[in-house]
C-alpha atoms as a PDB file:
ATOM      1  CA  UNK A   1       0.000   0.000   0.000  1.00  0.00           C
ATOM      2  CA  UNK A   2       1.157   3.522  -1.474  1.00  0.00           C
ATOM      3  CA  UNK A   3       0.925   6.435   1.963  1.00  0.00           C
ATOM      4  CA  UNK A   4       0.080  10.045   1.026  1.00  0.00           C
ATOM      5  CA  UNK A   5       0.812  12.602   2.977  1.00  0.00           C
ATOM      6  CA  UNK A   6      -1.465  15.692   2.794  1.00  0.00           C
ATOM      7  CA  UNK A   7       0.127  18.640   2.979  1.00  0.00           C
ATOM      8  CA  UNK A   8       0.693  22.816   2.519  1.00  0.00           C
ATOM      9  CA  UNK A   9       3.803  23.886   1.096  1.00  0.00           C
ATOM     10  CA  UNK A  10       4.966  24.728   4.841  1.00  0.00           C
ATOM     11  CA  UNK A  11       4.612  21.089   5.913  1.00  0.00           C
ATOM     12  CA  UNK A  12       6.812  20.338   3.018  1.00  0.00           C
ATOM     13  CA  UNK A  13      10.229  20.479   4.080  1.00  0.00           C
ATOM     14  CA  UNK A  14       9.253  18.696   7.625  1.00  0.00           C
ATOM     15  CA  UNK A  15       7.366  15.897   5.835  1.00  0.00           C
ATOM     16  CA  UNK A  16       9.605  15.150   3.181  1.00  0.00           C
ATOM     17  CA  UNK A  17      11.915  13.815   5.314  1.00  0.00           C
ATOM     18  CA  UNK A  18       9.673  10.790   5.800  1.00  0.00           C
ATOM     19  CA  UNK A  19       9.941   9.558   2.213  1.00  0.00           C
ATOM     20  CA  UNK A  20       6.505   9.503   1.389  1.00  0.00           C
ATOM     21  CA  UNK A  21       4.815  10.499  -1.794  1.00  0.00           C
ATOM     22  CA  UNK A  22       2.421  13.910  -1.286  1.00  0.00           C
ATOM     23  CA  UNK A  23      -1.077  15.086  -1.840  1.00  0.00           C
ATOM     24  CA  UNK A  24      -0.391  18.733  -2.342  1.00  0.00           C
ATOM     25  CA  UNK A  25      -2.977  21.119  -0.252  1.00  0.00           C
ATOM     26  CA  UNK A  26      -2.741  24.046  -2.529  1.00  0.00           C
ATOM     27  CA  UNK A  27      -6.258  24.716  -4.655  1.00  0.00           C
ATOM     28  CA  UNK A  28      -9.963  25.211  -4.525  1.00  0.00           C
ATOM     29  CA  UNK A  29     -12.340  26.800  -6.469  1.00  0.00           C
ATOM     30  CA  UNK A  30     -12.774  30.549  -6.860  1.00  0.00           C
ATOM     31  CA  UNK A  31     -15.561  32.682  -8.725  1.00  0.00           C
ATOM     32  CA  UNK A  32     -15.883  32.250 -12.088  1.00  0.00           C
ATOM     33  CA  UNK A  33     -15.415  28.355 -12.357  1.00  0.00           C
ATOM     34  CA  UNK A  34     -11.441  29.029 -11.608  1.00  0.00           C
ATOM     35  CA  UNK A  35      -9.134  27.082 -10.337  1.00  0.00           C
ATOM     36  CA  UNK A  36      -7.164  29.352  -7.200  1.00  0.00           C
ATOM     37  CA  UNK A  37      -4.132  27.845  -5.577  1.00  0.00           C
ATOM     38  CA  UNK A  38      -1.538  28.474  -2.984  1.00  0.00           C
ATOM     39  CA  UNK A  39       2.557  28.045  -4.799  1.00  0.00           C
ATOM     40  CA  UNK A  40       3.052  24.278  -4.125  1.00  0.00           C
ATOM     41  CA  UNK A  41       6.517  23.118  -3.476  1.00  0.00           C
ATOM     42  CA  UNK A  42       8.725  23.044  -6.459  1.00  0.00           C
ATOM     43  CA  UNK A  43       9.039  18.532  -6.237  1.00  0.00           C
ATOM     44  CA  UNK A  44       5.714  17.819  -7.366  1.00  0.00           C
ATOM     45  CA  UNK A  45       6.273  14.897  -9.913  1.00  0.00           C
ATOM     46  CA  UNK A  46       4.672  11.620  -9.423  1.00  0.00           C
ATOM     47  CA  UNK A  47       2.231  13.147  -6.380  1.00  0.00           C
ATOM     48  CA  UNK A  48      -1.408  14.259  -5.960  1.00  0.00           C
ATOM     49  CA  UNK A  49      -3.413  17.708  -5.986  1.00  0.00           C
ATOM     50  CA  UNK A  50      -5.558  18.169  -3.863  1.00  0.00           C
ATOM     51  CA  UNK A  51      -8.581  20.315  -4.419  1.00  0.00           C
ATOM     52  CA  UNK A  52     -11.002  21.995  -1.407  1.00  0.00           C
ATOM     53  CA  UNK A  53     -14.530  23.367  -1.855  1.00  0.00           C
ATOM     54  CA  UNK A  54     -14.318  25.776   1.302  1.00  0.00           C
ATOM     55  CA  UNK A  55     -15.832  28.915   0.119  1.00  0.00           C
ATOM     56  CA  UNK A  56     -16.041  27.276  -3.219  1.00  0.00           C
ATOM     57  CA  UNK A  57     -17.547  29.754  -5.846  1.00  0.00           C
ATOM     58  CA  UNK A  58     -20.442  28.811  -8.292  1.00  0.00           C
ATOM     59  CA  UNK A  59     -18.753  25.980 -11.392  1.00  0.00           C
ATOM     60  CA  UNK A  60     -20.992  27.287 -13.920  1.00  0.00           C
ATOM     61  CA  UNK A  61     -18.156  26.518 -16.529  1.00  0.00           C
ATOM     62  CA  UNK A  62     -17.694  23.322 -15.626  1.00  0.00           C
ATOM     63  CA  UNK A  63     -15.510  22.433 -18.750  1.00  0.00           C
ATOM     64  CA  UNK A  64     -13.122  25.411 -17.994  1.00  0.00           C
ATOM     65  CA  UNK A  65     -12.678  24.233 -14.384  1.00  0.00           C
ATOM     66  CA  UNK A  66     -11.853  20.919 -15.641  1.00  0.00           C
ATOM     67  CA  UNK A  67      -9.327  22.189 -18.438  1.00  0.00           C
ATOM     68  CA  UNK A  68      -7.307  24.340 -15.771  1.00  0.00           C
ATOM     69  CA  UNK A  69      -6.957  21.168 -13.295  1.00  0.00           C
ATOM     70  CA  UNK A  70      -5.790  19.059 -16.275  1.00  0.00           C
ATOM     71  CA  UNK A  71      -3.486  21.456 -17.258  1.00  0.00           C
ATOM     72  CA  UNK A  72      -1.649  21.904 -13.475  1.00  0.00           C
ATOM     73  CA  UNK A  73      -1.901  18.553 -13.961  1.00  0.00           C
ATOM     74  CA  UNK A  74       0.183  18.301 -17.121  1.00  0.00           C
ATOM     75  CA  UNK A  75       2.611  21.063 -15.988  1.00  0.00           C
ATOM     76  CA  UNK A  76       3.348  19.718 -12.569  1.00  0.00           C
ATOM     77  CA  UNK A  77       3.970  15.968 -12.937  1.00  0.00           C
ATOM     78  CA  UNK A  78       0.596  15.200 -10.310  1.00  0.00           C
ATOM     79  CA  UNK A  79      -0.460  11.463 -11.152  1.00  0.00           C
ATOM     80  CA  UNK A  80      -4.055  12.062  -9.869  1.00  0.00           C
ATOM     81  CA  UNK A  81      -6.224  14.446  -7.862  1.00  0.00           C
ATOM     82  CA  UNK A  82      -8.304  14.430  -4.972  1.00  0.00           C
ATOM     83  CA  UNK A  83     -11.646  16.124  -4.248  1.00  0.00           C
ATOM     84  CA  UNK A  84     -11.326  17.090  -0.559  1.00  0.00           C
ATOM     85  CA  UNK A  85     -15.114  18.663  -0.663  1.00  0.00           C
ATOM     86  CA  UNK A  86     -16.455  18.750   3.176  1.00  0.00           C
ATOM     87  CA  UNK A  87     -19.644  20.637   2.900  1.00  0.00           C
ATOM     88  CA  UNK A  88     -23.168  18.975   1.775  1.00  0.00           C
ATOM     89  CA  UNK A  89     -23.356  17.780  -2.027  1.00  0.00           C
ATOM     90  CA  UNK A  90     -23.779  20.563  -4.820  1.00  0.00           C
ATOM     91  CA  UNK A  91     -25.585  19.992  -8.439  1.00  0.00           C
ATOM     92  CA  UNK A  92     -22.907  22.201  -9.943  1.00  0.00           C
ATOM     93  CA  UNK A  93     -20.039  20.412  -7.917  1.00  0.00           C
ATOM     94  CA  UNK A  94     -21.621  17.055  -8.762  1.00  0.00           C
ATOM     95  CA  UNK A  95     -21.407  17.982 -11.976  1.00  0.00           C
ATOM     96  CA  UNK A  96     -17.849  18.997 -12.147  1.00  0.00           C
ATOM     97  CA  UNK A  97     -16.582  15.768 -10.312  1.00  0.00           C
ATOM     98  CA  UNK A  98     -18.020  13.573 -13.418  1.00  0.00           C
ATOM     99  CA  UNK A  99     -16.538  15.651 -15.980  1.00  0.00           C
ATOM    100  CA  UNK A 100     -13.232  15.861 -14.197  1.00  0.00           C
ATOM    101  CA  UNK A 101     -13.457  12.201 -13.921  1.00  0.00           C
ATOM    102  CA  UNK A 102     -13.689  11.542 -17.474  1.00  0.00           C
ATOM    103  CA  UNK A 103     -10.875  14.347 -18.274  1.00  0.00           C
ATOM    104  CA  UNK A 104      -8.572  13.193 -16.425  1.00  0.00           C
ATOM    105  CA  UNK A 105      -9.104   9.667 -17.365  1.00  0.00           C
ATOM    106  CA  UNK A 106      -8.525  10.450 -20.769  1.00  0.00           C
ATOM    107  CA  UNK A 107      -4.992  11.895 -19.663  1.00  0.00           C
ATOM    108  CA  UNK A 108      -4.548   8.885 -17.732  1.00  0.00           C
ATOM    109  CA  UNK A 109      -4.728  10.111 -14.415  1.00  0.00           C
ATOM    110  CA  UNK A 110      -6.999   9.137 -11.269  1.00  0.00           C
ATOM    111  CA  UNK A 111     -10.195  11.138  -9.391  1.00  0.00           C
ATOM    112  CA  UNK A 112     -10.601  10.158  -5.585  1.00  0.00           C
ATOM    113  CA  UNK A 113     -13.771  11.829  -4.761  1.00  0.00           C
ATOM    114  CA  UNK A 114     -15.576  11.121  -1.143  1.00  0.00           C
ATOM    115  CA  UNK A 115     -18.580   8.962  -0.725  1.00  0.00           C
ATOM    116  CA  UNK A 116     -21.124  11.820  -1.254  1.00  0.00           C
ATOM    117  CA  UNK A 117     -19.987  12.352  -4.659  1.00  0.00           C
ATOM    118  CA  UNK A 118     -19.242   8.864  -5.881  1.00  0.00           C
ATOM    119  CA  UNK A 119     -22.612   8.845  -8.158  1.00  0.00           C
ATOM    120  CA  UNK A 120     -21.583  11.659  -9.994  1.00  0.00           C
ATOM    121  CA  UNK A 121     -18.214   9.847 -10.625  1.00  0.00           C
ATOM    122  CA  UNK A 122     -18.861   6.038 -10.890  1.00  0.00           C
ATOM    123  CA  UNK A 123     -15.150   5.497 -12.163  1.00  0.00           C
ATOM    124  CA  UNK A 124     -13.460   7.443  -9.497  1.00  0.00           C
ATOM    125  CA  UNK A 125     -11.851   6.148  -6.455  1.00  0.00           C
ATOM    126  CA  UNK A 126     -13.702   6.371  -3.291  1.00  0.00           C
ATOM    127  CA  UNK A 127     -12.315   7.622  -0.212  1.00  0.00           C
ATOM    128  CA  UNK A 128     -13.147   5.573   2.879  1.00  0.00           C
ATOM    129  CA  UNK A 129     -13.209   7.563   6.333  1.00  0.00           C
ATOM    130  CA  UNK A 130     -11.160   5.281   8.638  1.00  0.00           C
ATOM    131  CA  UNK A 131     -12.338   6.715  11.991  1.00  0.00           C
ATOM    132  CA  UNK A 132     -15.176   4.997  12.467  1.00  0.00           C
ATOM    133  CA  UNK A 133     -16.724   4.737  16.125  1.00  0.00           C
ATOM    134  CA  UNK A 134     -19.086   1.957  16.067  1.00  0.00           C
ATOM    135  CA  UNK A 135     -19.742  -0.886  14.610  1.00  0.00           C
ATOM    136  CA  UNK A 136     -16.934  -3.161  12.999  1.00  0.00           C
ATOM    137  CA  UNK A 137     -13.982  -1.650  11.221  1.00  0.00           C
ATOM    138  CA  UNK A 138     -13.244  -4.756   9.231  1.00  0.00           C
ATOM    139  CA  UNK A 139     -17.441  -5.310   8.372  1.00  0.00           C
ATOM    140  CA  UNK A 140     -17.468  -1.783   6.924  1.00  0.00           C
ATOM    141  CA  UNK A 141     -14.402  -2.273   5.505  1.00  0.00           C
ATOM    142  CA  UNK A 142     -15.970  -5.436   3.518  1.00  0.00           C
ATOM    143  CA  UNK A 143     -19.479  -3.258   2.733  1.00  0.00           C
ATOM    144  CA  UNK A 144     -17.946  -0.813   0.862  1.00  0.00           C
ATOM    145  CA  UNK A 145     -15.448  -3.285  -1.103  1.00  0.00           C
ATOM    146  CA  UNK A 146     -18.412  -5.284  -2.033  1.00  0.00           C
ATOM    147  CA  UNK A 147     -20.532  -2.273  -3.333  1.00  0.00           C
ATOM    148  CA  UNK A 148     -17.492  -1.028  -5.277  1.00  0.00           C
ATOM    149  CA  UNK A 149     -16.732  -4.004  -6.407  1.00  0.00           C
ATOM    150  CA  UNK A 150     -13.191  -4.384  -5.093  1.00  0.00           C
ATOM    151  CA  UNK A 151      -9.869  -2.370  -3.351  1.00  0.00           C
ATOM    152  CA  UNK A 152      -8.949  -0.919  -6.577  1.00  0.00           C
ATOM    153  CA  UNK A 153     -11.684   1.096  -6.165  1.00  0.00           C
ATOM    154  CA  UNK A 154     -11.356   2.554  -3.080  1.00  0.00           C
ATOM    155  CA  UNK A 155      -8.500   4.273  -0.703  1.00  0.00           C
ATOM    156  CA  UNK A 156      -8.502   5.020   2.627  1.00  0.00           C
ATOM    157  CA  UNK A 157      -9.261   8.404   4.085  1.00  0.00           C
ATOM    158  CA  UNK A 158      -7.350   8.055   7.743  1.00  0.00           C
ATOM    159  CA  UNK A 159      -8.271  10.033   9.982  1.00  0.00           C
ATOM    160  CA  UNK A 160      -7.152  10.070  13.564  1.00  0.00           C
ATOM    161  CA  UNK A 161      -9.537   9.933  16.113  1.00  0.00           C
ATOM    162  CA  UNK A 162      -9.637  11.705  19.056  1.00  0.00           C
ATOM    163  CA  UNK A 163     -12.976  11.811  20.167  1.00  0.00           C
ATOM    164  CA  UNK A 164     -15.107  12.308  23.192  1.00  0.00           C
ATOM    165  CA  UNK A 165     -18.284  10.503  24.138  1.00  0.00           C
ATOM    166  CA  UNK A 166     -20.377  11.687  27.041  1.00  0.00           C
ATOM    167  CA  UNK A 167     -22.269   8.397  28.359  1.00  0.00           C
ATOM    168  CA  UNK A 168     -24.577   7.265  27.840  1.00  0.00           C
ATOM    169  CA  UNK A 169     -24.381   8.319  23.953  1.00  0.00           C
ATOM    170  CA  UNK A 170     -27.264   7.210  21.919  1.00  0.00           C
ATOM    171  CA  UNK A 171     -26.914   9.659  19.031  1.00  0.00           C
ATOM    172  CA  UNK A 172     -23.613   8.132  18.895  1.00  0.00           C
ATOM    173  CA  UNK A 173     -21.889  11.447  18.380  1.00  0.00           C
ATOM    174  CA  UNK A 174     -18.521  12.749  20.489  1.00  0.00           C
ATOM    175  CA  UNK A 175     -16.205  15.631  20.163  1.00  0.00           C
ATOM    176  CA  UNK A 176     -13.455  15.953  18.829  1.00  0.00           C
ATOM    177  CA  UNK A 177     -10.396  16.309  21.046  1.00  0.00           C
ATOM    178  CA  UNK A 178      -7.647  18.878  20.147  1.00  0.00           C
ATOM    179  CA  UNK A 179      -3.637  16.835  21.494  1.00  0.00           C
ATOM    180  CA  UNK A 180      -3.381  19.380  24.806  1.00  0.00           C
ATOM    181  CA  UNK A 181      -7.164  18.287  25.758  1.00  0.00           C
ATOM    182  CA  UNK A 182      -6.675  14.520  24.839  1.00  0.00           C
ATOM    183  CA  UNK A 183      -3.468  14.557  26.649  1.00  0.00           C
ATOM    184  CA  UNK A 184      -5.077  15.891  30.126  1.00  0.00           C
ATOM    185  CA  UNK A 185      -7.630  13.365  29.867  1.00  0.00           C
ATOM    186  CA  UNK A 186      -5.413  10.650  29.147  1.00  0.00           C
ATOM    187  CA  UNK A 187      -3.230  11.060  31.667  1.00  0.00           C
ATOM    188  CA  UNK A 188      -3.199   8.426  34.607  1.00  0.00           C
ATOM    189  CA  UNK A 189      -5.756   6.196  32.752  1.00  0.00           C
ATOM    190  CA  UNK A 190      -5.976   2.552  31.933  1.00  0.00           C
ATOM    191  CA  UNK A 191      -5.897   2.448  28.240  1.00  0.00           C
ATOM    192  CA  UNK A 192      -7.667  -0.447  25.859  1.00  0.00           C
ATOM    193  CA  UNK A 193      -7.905  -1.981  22.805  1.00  0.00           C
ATOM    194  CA  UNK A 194     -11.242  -2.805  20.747  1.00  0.00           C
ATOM    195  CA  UNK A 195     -11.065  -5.309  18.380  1.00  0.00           C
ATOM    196  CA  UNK A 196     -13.982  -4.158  16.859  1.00  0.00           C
ATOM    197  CA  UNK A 197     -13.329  -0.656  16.025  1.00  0.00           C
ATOM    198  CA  UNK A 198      -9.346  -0.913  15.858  1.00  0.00           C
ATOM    199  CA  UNK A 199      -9.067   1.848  17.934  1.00  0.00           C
ATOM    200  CA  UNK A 200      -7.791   2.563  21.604  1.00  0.00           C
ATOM    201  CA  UNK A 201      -9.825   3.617  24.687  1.00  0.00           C
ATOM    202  CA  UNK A 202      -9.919   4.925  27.972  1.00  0.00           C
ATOM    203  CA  UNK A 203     -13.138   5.730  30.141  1.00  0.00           C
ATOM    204  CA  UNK A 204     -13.219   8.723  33.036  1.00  0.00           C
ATOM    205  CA  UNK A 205     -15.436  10.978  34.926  1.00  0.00           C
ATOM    206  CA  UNK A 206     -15.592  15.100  34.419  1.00  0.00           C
ATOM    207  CA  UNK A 207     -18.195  16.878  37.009  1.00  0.00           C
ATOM    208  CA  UNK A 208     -19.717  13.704  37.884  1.00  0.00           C
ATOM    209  CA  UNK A 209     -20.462  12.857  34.144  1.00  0.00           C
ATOM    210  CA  UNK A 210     -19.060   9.573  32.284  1.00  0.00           C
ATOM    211  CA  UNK A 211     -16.796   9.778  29.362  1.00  0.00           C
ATOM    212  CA  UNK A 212     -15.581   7.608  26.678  1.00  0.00           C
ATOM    213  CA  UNK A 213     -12.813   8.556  24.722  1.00  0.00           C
ATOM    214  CA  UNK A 214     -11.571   6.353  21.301  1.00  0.00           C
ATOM    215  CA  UNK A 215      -8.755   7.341  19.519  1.00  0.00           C
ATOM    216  CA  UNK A 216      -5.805   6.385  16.851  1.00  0.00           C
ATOM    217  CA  UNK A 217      -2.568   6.187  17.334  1.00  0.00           C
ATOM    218  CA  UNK A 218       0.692   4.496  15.287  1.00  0.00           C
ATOM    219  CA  UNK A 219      -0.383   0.888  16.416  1.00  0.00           C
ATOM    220  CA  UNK A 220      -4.587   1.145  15.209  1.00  0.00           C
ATOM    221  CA  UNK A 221      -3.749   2.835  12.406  1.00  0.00           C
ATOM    222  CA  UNK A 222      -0.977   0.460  10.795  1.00  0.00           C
ATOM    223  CA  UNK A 223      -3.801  -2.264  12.191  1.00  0.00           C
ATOM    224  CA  UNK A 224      -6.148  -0.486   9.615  1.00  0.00           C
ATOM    225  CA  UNK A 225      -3.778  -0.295   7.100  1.00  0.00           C
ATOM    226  CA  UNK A 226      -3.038  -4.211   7.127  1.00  0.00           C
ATOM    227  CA  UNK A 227      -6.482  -4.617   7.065  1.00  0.00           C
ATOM    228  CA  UNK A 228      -7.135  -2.405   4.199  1.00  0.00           C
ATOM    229  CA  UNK A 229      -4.048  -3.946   2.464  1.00  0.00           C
ATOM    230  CA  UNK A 230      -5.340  -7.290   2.802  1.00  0.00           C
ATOM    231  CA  UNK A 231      -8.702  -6.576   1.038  1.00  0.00           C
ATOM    232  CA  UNK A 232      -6.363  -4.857  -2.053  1.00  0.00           C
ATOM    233  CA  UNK A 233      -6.710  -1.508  -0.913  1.00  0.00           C
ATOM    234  CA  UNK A 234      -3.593   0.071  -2.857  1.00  0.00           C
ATOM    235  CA  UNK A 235      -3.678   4.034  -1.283  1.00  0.00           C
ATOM    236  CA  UNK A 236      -4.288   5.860   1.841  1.00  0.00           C
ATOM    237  CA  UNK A 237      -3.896   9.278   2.506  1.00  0.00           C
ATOM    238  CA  UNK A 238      -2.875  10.872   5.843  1.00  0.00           C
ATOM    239  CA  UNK A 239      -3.201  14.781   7.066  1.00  0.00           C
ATOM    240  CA  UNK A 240       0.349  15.694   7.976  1.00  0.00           C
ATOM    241  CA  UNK A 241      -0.778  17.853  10.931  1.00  0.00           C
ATOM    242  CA  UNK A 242      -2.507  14.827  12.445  1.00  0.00           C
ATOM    243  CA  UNK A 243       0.314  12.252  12.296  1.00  0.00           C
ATOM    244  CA  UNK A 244       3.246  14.419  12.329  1.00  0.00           C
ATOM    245  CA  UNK A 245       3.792  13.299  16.491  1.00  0.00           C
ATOM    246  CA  UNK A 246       3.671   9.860  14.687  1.00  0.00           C
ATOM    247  CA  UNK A 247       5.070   9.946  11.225  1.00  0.00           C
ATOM    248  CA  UNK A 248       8.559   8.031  12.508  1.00  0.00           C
ATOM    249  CA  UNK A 249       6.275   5.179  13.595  1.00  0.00           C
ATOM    250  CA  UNK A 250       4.143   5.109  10.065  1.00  0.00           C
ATOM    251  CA  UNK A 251       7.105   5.786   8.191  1.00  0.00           C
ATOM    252  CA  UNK A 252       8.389   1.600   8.721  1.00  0.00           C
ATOM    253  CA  UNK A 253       4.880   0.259   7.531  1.00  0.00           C
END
């Protein structure tokens, strides 16, 4: 399995050093159906770009959008792009994902587009959010393979947890820790291991109120690697800030 680091041209020189290939944080869409970026680092050949759809403008030229990605594309070396949209599902960036999709296919490059979008891009890649809280890891894992119809057609989004659960928690919903909060909790406790969700755990009381907290660290998420590995998932894709404490640990997978 192929890591990916995401990252911003100032995580560059800090990440390189781990010898990993790069999904380059450096674009989203502006008015106008452009394409707006941040300089990427001058070693781009072989890696990713990533597009993000934070403030993202209005694509009513989808074609143009498309033309300008396949073009960075082309110029800088990337091998692929990735569709890092967060918000709710857009007609107009619906569209755009299954136009880039056949663009960039036809310049033999790769789409990865999150789950949300994957019906407006049948022949992308889908990303698959590893920080999953309930449930089975590996079961998911095997849902999604089977709807896609195999690990070629899907790569790992990892993302570490660090999350809270007040108990008892039937919405199933925690908050996220930031490292200086997790830490303070953590410390002193008896930490576990669930088999189920491949993540760690510790339990505790705050102002007389239970609390379960799950999170990732190197071990559960080179356990979720194996086990996306094993199914013939070739790619993941890690956010440098989150794993940076970590990276030296990944970096031997």
């Amino acid at each position: 399995m192929q890591l990916y680091y995401a990252v911003t041209a100032a995580d560059f020189r800090e990440a390189v050093g781990n010898g990993r290939r790069f999904v380059h944080v450096a674009y989203r869409i502006g008015e106008e159906s452009a394409l707006l970026r941040q300089p990427p680092p001058l070693r781009t050949h072989g890696d990713f770009m990533s597009i993000g759809d934070r403030e993202a403008g209005a694509v009513n030229s989808p074609e143009a959008l498309c033309g300008a990605v396949v073009r960075e594309c082309l110029r800088r070396g990337y091998q692929a792009v990735v569709l890092d949209f967060e918000t709710g599902p857009r007609d107009d960036l619906r569209a755009f994902a299954g136009l880039l999709e056949a663009r960039l296919r036809e310049n033999r490059r790769k789409l990865y587009v999150p789950e949300t979008y994957i019906d407006a891009a049948p022949e992308a890649v889908e990303l698959v959010c590893t920080a999953v809280s309930g449930g089975n890891f590996q079961e998911y894992l095997e849902e999604i393979l089977q709807r896609r119809g195999g690990g070629e057609r899907v790569a790992l989004d990892v993302q570490r947890l660090r999350m809270d659960f007040r108990l008892p928690a039937p919405t199933g919903e925690g908050v996220p820790l930031d490292p200086d909060a997790f830490e303070t909790l953590r410390e002193g406790k008896a930490v576990y291991f669930s088999p189920d969700l491949c993540a760690r755990y510790f339990t505790c009381t705050r102002d007389g109120q239970a609390h379960f907290v799950l999170f990732d660290d190197a071990d559960t998420i080179r356990h979720k690697l194996r086990i996306g590995e094993a199914y013939g998932i070739e790619t993941a894709f890690l956010q440098w800030p989150e794993v940076r404490d970590i990276a030296p640990a990944l970096s031997s997978y």
